[in-house]
C-alpha atoms as a PDB file:
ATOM      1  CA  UNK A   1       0.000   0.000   0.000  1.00  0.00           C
ATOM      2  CA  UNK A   2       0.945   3.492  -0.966  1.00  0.00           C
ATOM      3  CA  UNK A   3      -0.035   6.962   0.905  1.00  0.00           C
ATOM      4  CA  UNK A   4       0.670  10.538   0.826  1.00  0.00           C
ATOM      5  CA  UNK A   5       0.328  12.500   4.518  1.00  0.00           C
ATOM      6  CA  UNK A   6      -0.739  15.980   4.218  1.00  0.00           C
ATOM      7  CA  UNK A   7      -0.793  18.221   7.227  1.00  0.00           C
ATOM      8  CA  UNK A   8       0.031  21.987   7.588  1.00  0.00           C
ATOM      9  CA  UNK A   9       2.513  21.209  10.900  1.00  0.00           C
ATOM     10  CA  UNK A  10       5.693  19.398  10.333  1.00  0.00           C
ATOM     11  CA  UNK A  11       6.270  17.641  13.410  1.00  0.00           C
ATOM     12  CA  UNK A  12       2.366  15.924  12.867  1.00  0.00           C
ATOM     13  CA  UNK A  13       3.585  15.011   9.291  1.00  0.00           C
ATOM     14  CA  UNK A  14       6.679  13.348  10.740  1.00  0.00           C
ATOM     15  CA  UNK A  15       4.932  11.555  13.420  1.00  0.00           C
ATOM     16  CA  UNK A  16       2.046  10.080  11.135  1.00  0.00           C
ATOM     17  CA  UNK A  17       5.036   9.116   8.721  1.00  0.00           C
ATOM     18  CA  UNK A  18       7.081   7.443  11.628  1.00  0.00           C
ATOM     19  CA  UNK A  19       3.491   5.286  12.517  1.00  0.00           C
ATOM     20  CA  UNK A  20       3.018   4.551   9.033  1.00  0.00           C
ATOM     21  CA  UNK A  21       6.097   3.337   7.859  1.00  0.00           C
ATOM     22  CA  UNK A  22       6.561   1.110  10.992  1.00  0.00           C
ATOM     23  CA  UNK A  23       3.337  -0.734   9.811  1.00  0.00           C
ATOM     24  CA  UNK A  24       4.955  -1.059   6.557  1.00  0.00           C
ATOM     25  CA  UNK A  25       3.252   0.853   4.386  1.00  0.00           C
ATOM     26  CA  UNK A  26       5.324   2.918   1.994  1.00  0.00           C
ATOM     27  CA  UNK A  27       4.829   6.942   2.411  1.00  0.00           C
ATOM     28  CA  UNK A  28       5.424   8.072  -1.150  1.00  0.00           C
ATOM     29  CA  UNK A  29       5.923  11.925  -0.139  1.00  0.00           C
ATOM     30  CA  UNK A  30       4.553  14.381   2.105  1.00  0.00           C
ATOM     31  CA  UNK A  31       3.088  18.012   1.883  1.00  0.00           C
ATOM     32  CA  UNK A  32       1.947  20.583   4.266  1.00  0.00           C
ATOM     33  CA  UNK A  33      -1.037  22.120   2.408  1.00  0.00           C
ATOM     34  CA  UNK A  34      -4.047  21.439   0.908  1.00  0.00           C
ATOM     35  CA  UNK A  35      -2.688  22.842  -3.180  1.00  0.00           C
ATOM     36  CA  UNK A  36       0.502  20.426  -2.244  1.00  0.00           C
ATOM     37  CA  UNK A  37      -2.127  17.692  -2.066  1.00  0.00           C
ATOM     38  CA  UNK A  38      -3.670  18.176  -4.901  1.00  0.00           C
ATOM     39  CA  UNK A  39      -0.071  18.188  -6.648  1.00  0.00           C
ATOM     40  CA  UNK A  40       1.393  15.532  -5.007  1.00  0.00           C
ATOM     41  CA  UNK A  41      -1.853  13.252  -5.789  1.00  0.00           C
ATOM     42  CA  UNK A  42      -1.777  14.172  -9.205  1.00  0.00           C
ATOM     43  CA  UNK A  43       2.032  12.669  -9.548  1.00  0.00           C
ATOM     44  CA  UNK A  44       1.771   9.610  -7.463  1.00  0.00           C
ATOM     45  CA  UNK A  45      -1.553   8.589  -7.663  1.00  0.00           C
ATOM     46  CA  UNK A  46      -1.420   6.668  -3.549  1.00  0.00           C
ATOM     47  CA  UNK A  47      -3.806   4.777  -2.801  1.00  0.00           C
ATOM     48  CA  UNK A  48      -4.557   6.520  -0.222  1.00  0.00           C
ATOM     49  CA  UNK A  49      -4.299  10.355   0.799  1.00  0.00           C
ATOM     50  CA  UNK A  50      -4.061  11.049   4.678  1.00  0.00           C
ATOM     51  CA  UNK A  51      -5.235  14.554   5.242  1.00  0.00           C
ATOM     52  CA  UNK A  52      -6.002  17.224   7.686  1.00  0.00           C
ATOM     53  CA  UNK A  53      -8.787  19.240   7.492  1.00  0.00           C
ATOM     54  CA  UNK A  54      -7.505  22.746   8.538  1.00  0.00           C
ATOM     55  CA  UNK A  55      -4.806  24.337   6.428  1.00  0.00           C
ATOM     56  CA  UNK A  56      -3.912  27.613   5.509  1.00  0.00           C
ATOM     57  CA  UNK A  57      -3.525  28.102   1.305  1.00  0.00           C
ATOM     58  CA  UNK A  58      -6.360  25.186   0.248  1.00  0.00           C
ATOM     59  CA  UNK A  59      -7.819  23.190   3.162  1.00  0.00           C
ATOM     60  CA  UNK A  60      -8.419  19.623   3.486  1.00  0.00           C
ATOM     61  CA  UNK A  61     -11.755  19.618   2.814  1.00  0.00           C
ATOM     62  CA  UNK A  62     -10.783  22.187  -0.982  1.00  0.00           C
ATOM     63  CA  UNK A  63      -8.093  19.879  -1.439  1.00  0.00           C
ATOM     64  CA  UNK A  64     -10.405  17.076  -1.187  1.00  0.00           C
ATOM     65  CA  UNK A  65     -12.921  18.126  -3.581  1.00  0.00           C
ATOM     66  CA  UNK A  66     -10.187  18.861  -6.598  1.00  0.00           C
ATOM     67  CA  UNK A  67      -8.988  15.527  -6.302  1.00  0.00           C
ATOM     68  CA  UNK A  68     -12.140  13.787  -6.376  1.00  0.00           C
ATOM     69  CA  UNK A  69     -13.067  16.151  -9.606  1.00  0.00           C
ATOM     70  CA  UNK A  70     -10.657  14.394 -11.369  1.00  0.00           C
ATOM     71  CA  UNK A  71     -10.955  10.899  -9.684  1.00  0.00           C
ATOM     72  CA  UNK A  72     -13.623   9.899  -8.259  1.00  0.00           C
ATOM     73  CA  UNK A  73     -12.371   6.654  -6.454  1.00  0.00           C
ATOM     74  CA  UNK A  74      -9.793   8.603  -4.670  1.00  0.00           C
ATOM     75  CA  UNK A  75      -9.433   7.185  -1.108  1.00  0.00           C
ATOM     76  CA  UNK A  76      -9.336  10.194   1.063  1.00  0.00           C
ATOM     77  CA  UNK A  77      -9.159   9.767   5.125  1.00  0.00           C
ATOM     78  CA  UNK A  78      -9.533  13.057   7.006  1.00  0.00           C
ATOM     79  CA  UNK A  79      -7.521  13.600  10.136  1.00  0.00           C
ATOM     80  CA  UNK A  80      -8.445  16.503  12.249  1.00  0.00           C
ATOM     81  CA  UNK A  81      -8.746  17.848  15.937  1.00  0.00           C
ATOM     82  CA  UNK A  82     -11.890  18.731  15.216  1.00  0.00           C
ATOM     83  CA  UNK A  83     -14.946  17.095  15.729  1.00  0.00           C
ATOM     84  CA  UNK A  84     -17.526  20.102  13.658  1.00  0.00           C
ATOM     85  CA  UNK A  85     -20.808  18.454  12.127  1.00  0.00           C
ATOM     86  CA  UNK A  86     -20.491  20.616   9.426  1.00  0.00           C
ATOM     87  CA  UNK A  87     -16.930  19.647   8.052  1.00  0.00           C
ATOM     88  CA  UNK A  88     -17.996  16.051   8.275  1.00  0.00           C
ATOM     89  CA  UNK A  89     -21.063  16.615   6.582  1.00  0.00           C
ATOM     90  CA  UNK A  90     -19.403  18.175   4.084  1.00  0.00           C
ATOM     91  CA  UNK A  91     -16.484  15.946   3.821  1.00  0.00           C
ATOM     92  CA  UNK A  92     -19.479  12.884   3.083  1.00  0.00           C
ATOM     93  CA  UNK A  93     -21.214  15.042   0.598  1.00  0.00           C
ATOM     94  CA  UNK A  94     -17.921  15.187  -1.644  1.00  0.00           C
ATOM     95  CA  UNK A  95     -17.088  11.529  -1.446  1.00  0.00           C
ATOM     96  CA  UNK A  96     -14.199  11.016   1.242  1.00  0.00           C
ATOM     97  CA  UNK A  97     -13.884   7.373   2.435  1.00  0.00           C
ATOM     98  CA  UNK A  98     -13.008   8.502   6.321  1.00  0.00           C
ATOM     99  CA  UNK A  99     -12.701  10.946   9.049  1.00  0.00           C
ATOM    100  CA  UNK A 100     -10.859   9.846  12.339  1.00  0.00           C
ATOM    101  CA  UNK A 101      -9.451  11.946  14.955  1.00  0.00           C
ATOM    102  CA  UNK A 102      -5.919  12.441  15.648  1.00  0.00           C
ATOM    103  CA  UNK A 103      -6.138  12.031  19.410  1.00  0.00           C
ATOM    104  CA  UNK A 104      -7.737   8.505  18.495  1.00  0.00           C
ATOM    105  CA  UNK A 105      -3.950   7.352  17.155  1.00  0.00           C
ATOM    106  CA  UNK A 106      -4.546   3.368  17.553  1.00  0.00           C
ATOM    107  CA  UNK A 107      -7.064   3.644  14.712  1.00  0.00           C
ATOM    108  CA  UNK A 108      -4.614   4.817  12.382  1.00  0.00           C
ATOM    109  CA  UNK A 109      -3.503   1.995  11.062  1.00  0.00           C
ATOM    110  CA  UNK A 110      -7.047   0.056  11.189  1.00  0.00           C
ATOM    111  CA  UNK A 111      -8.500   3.152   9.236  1.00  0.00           C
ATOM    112  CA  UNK A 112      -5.632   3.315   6.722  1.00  0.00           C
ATOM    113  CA  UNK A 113      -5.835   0.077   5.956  1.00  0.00           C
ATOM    114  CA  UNK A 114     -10.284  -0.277   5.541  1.00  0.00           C
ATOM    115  CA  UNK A 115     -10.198   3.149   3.465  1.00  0.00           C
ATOM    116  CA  UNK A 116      -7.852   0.781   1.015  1.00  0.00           C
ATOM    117  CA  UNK A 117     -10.090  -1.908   1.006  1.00  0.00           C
ATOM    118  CA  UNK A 118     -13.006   0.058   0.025  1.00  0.00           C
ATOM    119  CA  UNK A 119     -14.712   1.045   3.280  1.00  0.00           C
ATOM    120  CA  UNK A 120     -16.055   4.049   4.862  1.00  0.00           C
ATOM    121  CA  UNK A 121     -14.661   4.969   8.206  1.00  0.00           C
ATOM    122  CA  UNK A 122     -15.431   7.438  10.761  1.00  0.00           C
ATOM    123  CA  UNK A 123     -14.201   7.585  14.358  1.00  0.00           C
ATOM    124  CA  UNK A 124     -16.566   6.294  17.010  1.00  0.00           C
ATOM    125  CA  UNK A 125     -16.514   9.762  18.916  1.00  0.00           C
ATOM    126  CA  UNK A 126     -17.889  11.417  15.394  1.00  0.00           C
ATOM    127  CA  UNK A 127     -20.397   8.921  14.682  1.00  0.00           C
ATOM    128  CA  UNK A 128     -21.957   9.508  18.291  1.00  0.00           C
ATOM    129  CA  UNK A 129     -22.143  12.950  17.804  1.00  0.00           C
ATOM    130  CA  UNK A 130     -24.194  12.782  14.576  1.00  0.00           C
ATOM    131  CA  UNK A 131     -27.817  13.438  14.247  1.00  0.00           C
ATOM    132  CA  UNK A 132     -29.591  10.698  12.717  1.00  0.00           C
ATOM    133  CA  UNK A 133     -33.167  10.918  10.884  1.00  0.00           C
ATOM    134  CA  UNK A 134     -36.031  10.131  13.205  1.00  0.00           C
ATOM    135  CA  UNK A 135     -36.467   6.327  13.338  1.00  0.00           C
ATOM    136  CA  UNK A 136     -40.133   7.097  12.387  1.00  0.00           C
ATOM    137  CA  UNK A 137     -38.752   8.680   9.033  1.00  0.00           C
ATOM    138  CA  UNK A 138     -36.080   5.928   8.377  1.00  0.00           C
ATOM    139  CA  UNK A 139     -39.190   3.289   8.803  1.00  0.00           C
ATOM    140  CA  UNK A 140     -41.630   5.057   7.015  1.00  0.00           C
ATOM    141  CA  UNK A 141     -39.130   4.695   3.843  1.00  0.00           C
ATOM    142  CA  UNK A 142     -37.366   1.861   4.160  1.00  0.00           C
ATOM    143  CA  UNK A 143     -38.277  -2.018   5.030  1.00  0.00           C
ATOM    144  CA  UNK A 144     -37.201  -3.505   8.032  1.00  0.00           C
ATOM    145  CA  UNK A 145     -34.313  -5.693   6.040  1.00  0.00           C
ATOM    146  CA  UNK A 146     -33.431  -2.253   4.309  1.00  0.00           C
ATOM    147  CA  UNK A 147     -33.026  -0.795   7.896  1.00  0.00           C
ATOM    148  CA  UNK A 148     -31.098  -3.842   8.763  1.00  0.00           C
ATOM    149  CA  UNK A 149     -28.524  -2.833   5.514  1.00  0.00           C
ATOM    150  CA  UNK A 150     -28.710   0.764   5.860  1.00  0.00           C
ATOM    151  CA  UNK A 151     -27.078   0.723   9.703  1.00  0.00           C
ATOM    152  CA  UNK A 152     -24.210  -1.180   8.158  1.00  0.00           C
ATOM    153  CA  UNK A 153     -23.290   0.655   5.310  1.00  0.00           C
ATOM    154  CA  UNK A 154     -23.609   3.821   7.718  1.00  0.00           C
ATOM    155  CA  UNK A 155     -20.926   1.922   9.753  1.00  0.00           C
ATOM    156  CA  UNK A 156     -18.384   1.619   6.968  1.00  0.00           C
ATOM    157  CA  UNK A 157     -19.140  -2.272   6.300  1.00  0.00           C
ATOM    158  CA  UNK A 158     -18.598  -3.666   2.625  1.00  0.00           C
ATOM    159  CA  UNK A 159     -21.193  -5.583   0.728  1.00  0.00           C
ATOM    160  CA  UNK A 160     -19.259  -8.873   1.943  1.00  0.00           C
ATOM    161  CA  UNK A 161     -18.887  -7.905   5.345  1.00  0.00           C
ATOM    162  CA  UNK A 162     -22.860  -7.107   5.425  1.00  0.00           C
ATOM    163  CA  UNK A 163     -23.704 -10.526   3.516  1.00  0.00           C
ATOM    164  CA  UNK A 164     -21.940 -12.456   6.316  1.00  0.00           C
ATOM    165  CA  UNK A 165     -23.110 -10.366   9.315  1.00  0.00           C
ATOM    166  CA  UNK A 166     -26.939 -10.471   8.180  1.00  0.00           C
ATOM    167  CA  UNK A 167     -26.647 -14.538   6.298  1.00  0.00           C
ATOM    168  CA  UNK A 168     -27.967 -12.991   3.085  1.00  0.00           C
ATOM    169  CA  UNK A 169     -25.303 -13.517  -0.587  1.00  0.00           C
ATOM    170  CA  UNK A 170     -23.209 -10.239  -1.697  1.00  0.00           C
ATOM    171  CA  UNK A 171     -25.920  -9.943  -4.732  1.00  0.00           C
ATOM    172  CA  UNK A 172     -28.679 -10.197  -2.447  1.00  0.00           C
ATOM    173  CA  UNK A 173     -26.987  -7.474  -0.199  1.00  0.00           C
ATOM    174  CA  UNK A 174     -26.095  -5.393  -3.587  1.00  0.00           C
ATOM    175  CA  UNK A 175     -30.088  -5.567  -4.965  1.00  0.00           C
ATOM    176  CA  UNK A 176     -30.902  -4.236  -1.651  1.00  0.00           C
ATOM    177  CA  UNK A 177     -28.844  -0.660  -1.752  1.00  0.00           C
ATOM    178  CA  UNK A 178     -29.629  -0.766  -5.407  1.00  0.00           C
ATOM    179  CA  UNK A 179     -33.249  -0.422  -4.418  1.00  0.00           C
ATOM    180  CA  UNK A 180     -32.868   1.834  -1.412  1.00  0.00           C
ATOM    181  CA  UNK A 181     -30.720   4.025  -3.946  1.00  0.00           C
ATOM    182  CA  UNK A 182     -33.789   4.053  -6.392  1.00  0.00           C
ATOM    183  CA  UNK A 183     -36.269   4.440  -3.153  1.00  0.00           C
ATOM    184  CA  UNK A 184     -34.766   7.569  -1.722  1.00  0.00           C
ATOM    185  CA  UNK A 185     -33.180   9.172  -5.083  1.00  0.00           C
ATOM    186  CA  UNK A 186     -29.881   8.877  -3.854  1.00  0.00           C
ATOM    187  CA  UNK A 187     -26.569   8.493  -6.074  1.00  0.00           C
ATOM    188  CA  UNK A 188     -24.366   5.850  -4.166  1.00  0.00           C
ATOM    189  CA  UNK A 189     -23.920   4.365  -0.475  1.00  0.00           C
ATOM    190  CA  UNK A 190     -21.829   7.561   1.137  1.00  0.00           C
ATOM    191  CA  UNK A 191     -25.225   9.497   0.117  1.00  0.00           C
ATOM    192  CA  UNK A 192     -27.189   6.358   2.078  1.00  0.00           C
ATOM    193  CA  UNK A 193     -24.752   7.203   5.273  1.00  0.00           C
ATOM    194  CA  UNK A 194     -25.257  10.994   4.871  1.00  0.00           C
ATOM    195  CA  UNK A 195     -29.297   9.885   4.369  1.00  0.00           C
ATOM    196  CA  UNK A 196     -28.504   7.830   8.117  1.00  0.00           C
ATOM    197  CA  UNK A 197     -26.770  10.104   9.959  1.00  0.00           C
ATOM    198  CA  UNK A 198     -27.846  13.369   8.814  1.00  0.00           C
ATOM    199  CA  UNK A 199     -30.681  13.575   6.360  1.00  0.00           C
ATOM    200  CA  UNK A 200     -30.086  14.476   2.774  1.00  0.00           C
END
């Protein structure tokens, strides 16, 4: 696995570098805003882009955006002190595959490494703090088994990972978000999280 680390304060940069390397995964280079993001994807194409959210020039959340312009299946995780509803919302809305905390270090790793698999990931102290849709609007929409899918997927669990927790096949699993897509006019399953936590 390859990763850029992108944060506006050196000694974070070196840190996250120093964790990530001694999990062996290769750091391909390193900036300290959110234009040298943008840059430094466009040359190395990682697999996935650690970020912060707060930087002066471009932040994460700019930087985030322009890449995903330009590729869509981008794997951006968001690292920040901050735990602002708005930024997360926001950070959903455009497509990024996570958003931990940095005081939450021994989930790192764990996060890195589901982000490059293909899962969503957010930090348990984040997820608590969302607002969810009523569970009389969530019910009046979807079916029970929907509901059942739905709370996954807004937990970051792949279509395999939801087949085996619920005894149901991949395709199965994969009909059902299909539908729930076409139920609730949504585009893909970090619009069905956003739908979860936050309402569209």
């Amino acid at each position: 696995m390859k990763v850029i680390i992108i944060d506006d304060d050196p000694l974070v940069v070196s840190s996250l570098k120093t964790i990530v390397e001694a999990n062996n995964i290769e750091v391909l280079a390193v900036g300290y805003s959110g234009s040298e993001a943008v840059n430094l994807y466009n040359k190395y194409s990682p697999d996935v882009v650690l970020m912060d959210i707060r930087m002066e020039n471009l932040s994460g959340i700019n930087a985030t955006e322009e890449i995903l312009k330009y590729e869509r299946e981008a794997n951006i995780l968001l690292i920040t002190t901050f735990r602002d509803d708005e930024y997360i919302k926001k950070a959903l809305e455009l497509g990024c595959k996570g958003y931990i905390l940095k005081q939450n270090i021994d989930s790192l790793i764990p996060s890195i490494e589901a982000v490059y698999k293909g899962n969503m990931v957010f930090d348990s102290e984040i997820v608590s703090n969302f607002k969810t849709n009523s569970k009389k609007d969530i019910e009046t929409n979807l079916s029970d088994r929907e509901i059942d899918i739905l709370l996954l997927v807004a937990e970051g669990f792949n279509n395999r990972e939801i087949a085996k927790k619920l005894f149901l096949s991949e395709g199965t699993v994969r009909n059902y978000i299909s539908n729930m897509l076409d139920k609730l006019d949504l585009r893909d399953r970090t619009q069905l999280a956003i739908y979860y936590y936050r309402g569209r």
